[in-house]
N, C-alpha and C. Protein backbone atom coordinates (compact mmCIF):
# COMPACT_ATOMS: atom_id res chain seq x y z
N UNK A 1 -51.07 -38.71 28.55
CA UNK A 1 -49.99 -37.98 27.96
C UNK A 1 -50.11 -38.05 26.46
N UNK A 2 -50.04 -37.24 25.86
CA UNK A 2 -50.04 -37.09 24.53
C UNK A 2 -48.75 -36.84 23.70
N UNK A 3 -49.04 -37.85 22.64
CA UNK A 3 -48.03 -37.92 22.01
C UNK A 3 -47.10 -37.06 20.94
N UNK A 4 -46.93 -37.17 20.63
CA UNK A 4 -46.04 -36.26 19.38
C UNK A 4 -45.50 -36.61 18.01
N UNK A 5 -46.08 -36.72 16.98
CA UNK A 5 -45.54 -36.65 16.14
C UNK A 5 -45.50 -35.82 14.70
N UNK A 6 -45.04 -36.38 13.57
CA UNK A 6 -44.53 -35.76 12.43
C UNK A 6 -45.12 -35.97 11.36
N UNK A 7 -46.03 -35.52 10.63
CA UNK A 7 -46.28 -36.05 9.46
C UNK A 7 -45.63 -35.07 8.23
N UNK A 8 -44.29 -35.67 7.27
CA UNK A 8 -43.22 -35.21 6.47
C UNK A 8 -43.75 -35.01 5.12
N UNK A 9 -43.83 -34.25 4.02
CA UNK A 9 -44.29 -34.26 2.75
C UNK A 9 -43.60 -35.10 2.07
N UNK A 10 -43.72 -35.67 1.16
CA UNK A 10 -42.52 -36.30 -0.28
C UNK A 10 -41.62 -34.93 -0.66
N UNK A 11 -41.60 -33.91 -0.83
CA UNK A 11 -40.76 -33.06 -0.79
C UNK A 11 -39.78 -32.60 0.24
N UNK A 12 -40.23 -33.14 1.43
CA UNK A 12 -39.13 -32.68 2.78
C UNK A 12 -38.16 -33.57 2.53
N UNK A 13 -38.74 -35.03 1.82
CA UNK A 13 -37.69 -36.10 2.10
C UNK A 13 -36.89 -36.00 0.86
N UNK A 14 -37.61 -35.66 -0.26
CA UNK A 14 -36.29 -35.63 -1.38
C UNK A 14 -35.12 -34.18 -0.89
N UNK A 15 -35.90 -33.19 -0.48
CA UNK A 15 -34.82 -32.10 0.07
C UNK A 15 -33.90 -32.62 0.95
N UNK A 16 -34.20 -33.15 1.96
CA UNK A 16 -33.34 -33.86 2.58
C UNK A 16 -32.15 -34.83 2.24
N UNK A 17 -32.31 -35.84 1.33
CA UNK A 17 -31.41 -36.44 0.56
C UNK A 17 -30.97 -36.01 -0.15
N UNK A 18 -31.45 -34.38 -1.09
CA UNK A 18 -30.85 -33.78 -1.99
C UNK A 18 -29.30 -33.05 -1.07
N UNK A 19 -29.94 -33.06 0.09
CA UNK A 19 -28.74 -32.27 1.49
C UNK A 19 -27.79 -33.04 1.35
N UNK A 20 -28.40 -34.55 1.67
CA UNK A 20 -27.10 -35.45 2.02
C UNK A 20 -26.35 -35.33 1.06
N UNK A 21 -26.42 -35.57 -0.54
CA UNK A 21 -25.38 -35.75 -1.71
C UNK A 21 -24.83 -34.61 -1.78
N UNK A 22 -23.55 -34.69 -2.23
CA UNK A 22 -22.85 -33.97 -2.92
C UNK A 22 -22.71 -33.82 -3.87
N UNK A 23 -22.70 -32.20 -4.01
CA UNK A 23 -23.30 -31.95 -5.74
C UNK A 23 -22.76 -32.20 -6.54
N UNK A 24 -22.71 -32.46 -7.90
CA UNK A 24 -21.87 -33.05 -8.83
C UNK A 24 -22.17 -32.03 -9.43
N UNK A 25 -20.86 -32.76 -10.96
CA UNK A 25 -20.59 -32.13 -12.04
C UNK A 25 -20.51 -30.23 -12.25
N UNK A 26 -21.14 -29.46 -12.80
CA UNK A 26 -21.20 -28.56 -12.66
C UNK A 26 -21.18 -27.35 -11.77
N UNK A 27 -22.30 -27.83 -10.76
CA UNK A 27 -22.80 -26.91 -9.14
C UNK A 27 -21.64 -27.57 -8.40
N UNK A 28 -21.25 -28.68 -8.38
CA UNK A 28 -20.13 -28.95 -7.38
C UNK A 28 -19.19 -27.82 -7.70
N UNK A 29 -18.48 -28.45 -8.76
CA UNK A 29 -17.13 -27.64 -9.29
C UNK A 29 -17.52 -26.19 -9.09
N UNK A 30 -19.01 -25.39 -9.29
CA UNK A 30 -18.67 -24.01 -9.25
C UNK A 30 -18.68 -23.68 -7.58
N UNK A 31 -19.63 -24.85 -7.00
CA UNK A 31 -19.66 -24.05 -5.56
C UNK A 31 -17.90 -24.09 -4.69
N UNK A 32 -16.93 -24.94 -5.32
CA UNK A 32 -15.62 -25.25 -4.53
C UNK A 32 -14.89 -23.98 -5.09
N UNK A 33 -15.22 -23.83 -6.18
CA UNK A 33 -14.26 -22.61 -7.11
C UNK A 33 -14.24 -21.44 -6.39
N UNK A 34 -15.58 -21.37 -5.92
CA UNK A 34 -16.68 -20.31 -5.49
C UNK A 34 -15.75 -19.85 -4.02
N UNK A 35 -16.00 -21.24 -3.08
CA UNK A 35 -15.44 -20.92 -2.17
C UNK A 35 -13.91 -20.61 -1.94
N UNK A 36 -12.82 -21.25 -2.93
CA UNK A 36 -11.70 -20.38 -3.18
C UNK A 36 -11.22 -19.56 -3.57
N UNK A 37 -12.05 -19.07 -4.19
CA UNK A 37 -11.90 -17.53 -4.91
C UNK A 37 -12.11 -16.89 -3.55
N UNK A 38 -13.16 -17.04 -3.26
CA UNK A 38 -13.61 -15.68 -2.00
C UNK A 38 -12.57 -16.01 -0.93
N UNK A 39 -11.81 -17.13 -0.51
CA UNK A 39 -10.94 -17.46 0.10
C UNK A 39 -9.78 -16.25 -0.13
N UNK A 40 -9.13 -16.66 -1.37
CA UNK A 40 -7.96 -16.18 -1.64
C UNK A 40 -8.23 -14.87 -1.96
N UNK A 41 -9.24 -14.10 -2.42
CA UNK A 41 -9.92 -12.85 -2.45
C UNK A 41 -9.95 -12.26 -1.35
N UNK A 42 -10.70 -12.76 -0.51
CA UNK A 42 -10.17 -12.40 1.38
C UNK A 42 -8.79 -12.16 1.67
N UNK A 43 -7.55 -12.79 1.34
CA UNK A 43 -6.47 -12.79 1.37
C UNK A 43 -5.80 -11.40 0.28
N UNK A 44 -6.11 -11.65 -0.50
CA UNK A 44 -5.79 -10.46 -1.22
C UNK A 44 -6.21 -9.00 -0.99
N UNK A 45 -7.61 -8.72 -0.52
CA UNK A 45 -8.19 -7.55 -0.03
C UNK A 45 -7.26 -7.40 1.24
N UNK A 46 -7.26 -8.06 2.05
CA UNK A 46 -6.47 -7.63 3.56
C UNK A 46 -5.00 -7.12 3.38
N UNK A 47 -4.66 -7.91 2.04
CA UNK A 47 -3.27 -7.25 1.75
C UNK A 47 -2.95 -6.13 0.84
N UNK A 48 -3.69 -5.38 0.13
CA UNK A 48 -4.40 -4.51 -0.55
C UNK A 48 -4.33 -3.35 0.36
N UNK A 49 -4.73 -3.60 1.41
CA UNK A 49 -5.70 -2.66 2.64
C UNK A 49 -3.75 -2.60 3.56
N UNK A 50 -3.32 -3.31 3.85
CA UNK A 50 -2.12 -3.12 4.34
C UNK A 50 -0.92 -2.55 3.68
N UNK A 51 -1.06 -3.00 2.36
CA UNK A 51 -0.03 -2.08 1.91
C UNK A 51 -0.14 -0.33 1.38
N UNK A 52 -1.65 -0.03 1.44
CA UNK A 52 -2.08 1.30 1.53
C UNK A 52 -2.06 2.13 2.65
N UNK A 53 -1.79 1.00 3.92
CA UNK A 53 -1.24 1.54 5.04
C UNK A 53 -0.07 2.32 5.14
N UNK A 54 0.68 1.03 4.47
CA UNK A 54 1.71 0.87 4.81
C UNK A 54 2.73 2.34 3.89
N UNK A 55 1.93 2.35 2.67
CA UNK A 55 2.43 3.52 1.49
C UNK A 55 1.89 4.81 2.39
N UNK A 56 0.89 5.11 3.27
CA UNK A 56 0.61 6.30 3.82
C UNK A 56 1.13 6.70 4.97
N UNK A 57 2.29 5.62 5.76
CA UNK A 57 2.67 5.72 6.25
C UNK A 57 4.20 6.31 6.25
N UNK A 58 4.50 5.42 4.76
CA UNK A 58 6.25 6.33 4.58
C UNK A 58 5.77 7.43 3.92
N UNK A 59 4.93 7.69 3.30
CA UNK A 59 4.29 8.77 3.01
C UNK A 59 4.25 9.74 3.94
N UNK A 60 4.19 9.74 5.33
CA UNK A 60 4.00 10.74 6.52
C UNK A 60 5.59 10.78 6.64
N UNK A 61 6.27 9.68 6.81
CA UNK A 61 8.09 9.60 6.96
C UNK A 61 8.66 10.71 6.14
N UNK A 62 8.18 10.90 4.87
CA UNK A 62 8.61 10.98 4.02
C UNK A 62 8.43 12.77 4.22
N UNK A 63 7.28 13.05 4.55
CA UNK A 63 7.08 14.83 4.63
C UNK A 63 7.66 14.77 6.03
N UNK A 64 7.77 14.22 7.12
CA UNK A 64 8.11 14.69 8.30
C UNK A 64 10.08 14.92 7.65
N UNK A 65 10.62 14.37 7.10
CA UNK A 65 11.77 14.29 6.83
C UNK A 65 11.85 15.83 6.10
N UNK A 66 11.30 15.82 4.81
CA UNK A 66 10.71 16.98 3.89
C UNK A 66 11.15 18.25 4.91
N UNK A 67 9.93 18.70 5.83
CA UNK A 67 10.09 19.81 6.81
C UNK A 67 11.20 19.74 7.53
N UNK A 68 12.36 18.59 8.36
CA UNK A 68 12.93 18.92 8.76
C UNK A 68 14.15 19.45 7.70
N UNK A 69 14.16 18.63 6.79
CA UNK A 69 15.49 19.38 5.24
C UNK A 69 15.01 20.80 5.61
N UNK A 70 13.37 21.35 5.50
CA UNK A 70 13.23 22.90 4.52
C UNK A 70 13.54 23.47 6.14
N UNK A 71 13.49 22.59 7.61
CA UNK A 71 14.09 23.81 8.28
C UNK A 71 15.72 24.17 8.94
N UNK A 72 15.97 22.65 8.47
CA UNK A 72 17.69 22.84 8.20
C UNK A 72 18.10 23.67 6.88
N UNK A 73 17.20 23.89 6.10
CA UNK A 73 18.13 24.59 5.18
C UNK A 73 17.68 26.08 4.99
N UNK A 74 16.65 26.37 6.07
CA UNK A 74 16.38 28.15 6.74
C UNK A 74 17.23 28.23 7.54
N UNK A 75 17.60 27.43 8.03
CA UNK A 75 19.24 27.65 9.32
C UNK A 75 20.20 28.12 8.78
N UNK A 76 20.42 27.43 7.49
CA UNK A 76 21.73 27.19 6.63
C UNK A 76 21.85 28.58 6.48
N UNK A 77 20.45 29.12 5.42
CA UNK A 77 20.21 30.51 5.22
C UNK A 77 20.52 31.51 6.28
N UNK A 78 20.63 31.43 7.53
CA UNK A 78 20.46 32.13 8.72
C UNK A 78 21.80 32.33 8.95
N UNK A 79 22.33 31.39 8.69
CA UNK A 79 24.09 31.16 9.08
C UNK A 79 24.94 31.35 8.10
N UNK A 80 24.19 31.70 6.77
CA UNK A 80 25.39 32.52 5.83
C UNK A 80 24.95 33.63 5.70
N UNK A 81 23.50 34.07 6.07
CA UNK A 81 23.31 35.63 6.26
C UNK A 81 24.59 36.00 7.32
N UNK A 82 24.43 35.51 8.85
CA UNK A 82 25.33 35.93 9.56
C UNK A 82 27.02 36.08 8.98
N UNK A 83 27.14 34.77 8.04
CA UNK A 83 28.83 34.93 7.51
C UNK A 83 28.95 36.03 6.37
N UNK A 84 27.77 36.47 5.82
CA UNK A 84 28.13 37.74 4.70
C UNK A 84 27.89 39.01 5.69
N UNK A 85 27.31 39.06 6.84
CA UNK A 85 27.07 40.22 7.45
C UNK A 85 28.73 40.22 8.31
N UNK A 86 29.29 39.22 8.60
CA UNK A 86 30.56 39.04 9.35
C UNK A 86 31.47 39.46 8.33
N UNK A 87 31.33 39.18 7.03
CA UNK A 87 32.51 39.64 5.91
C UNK A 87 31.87 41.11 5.52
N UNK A 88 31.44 41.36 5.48
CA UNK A 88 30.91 43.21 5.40
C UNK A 88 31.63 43.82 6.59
N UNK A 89 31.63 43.28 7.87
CA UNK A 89 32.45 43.73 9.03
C UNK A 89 33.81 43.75 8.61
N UNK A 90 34.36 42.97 7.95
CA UNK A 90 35.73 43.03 7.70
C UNK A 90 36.36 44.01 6.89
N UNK A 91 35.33 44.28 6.32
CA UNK A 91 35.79 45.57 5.25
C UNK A 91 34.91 46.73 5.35
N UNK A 92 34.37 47.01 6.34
CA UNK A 92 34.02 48.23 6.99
C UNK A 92 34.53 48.83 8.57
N UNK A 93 34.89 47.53 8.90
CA UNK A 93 35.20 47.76 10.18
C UNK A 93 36.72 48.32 10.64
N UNK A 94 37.05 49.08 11.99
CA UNK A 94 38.31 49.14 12.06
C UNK A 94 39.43 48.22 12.30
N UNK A 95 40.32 48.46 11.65
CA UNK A 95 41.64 47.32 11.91
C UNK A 95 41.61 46.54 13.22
N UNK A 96 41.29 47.08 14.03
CA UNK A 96 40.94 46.16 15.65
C UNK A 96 40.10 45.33 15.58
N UNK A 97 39.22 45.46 14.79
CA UNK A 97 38.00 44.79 15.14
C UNK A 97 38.09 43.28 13.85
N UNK A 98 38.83 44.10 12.86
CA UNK A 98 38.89 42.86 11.73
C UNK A 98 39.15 41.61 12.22
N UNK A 99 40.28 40.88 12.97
CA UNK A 99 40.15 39.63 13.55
C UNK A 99 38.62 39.03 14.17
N UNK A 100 38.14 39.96 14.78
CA UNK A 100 36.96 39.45 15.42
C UNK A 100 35.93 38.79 14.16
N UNK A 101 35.86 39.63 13.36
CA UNK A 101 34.59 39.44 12.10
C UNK A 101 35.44 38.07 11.39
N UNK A 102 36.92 37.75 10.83
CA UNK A 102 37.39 37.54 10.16
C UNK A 102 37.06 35.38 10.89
N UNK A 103 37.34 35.53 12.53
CA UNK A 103 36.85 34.11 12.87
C UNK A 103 35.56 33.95 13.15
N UNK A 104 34.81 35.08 13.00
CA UNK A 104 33.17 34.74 12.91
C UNK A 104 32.94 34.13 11.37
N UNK A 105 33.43 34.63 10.53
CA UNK A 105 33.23 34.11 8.97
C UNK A 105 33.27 32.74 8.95
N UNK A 106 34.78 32.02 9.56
CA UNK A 106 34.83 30.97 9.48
C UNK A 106 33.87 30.07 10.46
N UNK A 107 33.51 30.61 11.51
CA UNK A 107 32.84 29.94 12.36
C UNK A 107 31.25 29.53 11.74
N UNK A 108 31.26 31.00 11.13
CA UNK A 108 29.86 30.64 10.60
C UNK A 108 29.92 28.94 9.29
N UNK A 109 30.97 29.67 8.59
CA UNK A 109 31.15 28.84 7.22
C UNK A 109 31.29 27.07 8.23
N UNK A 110 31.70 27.44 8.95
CA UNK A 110 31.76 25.78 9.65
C UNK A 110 30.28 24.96 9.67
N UNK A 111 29.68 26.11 11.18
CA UNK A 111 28.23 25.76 11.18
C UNK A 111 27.23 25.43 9.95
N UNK A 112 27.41 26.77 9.14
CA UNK A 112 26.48 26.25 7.80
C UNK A 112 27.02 24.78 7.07
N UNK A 113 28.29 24.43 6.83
CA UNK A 113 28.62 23.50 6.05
C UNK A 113 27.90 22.16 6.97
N UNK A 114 28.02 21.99 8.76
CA UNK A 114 27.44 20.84 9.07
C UNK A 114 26.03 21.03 8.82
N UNK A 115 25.35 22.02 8.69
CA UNK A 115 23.69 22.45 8.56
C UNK A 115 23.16 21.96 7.40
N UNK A 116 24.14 22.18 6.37
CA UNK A 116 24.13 21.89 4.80
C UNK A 116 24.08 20.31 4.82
N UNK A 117 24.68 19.60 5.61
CA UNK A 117 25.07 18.42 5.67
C UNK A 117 23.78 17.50 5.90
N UNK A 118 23.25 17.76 7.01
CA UNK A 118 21.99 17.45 7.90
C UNK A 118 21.04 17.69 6.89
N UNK A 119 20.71 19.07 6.20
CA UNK A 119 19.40 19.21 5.66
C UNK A 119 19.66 18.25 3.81
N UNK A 120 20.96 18.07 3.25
CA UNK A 120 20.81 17.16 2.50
C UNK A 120 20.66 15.25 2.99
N UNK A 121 20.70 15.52 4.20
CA UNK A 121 20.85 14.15 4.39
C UNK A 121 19.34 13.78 5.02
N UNK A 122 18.76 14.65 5.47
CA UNK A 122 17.10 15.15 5.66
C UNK A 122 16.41 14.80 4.21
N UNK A 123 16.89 15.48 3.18
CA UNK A 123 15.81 15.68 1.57
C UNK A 123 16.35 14.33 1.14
N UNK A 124 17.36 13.21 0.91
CA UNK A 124 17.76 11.91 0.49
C UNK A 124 16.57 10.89 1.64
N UNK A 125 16.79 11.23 3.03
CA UNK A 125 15.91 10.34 3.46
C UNK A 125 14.27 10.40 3.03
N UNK A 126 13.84 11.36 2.74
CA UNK A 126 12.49 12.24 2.32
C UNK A 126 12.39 11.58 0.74
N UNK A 127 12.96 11.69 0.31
CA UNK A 127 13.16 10.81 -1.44
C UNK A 127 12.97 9.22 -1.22
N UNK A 128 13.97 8.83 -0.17
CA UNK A 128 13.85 7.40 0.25
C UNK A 128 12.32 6.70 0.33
N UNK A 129 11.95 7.44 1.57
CA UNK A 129 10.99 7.12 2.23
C UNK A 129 9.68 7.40 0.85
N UNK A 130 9.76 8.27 0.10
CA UNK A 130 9.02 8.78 -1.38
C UNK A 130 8.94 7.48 -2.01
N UNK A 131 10.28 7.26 -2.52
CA UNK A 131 9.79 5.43 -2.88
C UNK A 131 9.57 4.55 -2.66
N UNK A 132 9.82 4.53 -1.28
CA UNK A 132 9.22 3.38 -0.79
C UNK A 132 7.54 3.34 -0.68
N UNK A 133 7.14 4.73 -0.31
CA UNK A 133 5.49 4.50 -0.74
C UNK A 133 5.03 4.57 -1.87
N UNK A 134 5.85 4.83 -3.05
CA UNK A 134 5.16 4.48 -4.21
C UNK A 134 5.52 2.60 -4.52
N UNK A 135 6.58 2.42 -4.16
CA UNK A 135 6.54 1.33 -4.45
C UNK A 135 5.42 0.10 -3.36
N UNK A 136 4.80 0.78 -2.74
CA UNK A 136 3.99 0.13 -1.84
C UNK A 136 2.34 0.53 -2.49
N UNK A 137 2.46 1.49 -3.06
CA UNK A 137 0.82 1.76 -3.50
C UNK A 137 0.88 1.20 -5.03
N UNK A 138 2.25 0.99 -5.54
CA UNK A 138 2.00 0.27 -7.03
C UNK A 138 1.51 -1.38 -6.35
N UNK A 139 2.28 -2.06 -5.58
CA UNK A 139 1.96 -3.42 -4.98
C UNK A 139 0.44 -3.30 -4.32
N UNK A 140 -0.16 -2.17 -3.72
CA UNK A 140 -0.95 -2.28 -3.23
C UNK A 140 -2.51 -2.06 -4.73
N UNK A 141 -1.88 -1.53 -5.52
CA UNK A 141 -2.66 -1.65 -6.57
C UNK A 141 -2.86 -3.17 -7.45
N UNK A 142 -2.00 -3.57 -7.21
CA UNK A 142 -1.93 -5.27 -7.93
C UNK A 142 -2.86 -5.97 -7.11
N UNK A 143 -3.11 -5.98 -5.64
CA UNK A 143 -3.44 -6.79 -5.08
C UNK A 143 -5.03 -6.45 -4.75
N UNK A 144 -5.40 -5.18 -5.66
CA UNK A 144 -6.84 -4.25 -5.64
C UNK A 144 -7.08 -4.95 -6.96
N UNK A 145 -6.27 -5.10 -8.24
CA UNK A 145 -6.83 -5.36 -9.25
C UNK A 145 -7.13 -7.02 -8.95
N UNK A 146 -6.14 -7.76 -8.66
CA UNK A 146 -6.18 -9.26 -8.03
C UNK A 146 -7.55 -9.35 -7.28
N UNK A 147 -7.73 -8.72 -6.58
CA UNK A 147 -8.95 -8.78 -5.65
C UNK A 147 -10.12 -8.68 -6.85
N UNK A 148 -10.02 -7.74 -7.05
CA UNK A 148 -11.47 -7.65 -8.56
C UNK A 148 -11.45 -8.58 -9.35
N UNK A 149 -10.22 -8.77 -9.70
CA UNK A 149 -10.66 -10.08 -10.79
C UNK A 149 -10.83 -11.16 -9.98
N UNK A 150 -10.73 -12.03 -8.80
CA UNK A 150 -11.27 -12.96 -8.03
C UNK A 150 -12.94 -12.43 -7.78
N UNK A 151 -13.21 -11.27 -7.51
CA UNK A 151 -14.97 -11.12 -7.57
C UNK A 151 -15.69 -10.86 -8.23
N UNK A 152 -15.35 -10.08 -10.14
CA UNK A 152 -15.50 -10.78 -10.79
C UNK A 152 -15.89 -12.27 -11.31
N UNK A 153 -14.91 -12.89 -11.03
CA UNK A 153 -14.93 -14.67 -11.45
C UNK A 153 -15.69 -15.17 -10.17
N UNK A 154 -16.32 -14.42 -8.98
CA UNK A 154 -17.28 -14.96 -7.91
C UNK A 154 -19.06 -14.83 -8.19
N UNK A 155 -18.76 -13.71 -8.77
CA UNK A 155 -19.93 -13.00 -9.46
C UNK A 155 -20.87 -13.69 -10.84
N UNK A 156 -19.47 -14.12 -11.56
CA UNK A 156 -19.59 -15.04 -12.96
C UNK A 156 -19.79 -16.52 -12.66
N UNK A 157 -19.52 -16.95 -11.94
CA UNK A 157 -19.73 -17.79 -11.33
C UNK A 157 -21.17 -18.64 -10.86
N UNK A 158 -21.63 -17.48 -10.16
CA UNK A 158 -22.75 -17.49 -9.19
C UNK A 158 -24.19 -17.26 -11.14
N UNK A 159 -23.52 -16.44 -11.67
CA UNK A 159 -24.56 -16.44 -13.09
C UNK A 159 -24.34 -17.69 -13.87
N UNK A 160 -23.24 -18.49 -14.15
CA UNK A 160 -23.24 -19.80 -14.70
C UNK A 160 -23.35 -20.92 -14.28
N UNK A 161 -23.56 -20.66 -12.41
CA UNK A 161 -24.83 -21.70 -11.87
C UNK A 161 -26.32 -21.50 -12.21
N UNK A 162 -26.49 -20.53 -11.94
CA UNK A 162 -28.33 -19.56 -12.80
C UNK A 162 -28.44 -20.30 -14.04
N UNK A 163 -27.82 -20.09 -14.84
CA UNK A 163 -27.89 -19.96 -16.24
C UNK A 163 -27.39 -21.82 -16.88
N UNK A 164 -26.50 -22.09 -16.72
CA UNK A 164 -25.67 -23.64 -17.17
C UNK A 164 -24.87 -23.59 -18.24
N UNK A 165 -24.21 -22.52 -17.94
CA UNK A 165 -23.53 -22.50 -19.52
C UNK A 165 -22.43 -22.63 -19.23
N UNK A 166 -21.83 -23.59 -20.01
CA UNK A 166 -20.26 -24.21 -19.67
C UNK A 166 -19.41 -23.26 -20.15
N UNK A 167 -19.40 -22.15 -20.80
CA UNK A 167 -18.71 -20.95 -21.37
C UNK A 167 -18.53 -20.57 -20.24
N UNK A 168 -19.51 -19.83 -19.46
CA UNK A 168 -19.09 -19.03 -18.51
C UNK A 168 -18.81 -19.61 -17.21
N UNK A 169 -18.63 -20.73 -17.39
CA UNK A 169 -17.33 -21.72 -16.37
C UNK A 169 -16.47 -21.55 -16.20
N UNK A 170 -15.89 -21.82 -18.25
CA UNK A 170 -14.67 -21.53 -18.24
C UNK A 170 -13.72 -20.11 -17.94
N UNK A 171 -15.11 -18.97 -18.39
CA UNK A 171 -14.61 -18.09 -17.69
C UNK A 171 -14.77 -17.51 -16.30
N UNK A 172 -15.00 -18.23 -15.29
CA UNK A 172 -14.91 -18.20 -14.18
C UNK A 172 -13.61 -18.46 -14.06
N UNK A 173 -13.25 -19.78 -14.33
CA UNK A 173 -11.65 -20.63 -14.08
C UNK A 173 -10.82 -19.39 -14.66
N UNK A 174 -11.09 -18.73 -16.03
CA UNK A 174 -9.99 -18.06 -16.51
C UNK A 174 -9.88 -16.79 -15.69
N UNK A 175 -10.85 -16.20 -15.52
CA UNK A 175 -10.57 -14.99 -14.18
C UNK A 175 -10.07 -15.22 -12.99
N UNK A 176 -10.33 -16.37 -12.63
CA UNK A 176 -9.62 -16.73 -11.21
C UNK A 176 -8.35 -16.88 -11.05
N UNK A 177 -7.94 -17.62 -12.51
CA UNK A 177 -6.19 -17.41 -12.80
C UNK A 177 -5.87 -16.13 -13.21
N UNK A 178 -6.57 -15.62 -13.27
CA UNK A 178 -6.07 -14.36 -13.53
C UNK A 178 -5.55 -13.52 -12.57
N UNK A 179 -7.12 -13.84 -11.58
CA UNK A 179 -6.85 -12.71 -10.63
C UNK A 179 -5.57 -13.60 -9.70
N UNK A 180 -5.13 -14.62 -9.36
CA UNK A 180 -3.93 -15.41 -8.92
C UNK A 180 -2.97 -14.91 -9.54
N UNK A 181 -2.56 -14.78 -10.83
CA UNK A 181 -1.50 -14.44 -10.72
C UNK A 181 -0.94 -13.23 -10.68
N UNK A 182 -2.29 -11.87 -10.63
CA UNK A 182 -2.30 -10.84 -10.56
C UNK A 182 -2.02 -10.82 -9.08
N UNK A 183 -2.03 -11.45 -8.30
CA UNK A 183 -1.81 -11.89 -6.79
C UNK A 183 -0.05 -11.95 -6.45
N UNK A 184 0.26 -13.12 -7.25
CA UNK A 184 1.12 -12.93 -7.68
C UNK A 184 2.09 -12.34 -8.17
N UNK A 185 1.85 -11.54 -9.18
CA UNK A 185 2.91 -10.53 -8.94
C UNK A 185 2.93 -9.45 -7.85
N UNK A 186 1.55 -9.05 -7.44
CA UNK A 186 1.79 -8.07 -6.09
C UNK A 186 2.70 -8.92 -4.84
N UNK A 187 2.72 -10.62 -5.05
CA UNK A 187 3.14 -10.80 -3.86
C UNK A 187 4.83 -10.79 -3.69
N UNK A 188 5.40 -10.85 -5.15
CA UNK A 188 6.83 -10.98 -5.74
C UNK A 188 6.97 -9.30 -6.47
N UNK A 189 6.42 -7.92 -6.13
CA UNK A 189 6.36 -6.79 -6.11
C UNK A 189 6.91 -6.68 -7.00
N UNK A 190 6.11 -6.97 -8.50
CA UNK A 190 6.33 -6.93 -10.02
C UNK A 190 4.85 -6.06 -10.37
């Protein structure tokens, strides 16, 4: 039976122990930074992506409301055509007939006034629903710029491990607060 073994270079074994330690000073601190940025960057993109949903959605609320106002208020139109064609009856028509035209007027003026009612209360919800998706695509824009400046400072990052320059450390750290509290205000919808 034959045996098996390994013969290892001096380089497998320092790689190997270079595995075991944990990196210090510099490469440590950027690789942890590294991984919270893209953390909370992950977090921010998904919420970015939901509230653009969420704005295209009252956005649809918002025109479905729209069309029903513009066809409550072709009704409206429909039902004071009929009450000026009912008051033309009244003063063309014969004395017999005047009562008849005279409670169509009002009947109409009834109908249109609840029609009137409905299609303004149709164009207020349509306005509603209007700000609410802008106020969802301004939040959803904070949390797009938040997102960039976290990959940015992932990007800068990854070059001031390359490179060793304690400058562009610090601006790693300073983009990352940045893009946080640009997080921040999308998450308190400032």
């Amino acid at each position: 039976m034959a045996e098996e073994f390994e013969v290892r270079g001096a380089h497998e074994d320092q790689m190997d122990e270079a595995a075991e330690r944990e990196p210090r000073g510099m490469a440590g601190q950027l690789a942890v930074m590294t991984a919270v940025l893209a953390t909370v960057g992950a977090m921010f993109s998904y919420m970015a992506g939901a509230t653009q949903a969420n704005a295209a959605l009252l956005k649809n609320d918002a025109a479905i409301r729209k069309t029903g106002a513009s066809n409550q208020w072709n009704y409206y139109q429909a039902k004071s055509n009929k009450q000026n064609l009912s008051s033309l009856g009244i003063d063309t028509a014969p004395e017999s007939r005047k009562p008849f035209y005279e409670a169509e007027v009002k009947r109409y003026q009834t109908e249109a006034a609840e029609i009137k009612l409905e299609a303004e209360k149709l164009e207020n919800e349509s306005t509603d629903f209007d700000r609410q998706s802008e106020a969802q695509m301004h939040q959803h824009h904070r949390w797009a710029q938040a997102t960039t400046a976290l990959q940015i400072a992932i990007a800068m990052a990854a070059i001031a491990l390359l490179t060793k320059r304690r400058w562009l450390e610090k601006a790693v750290w300073s983009l990352g607060l940045l893009g946080v509290v640009v997080g921040g205000l999308a998450y308190f919808h400032i």
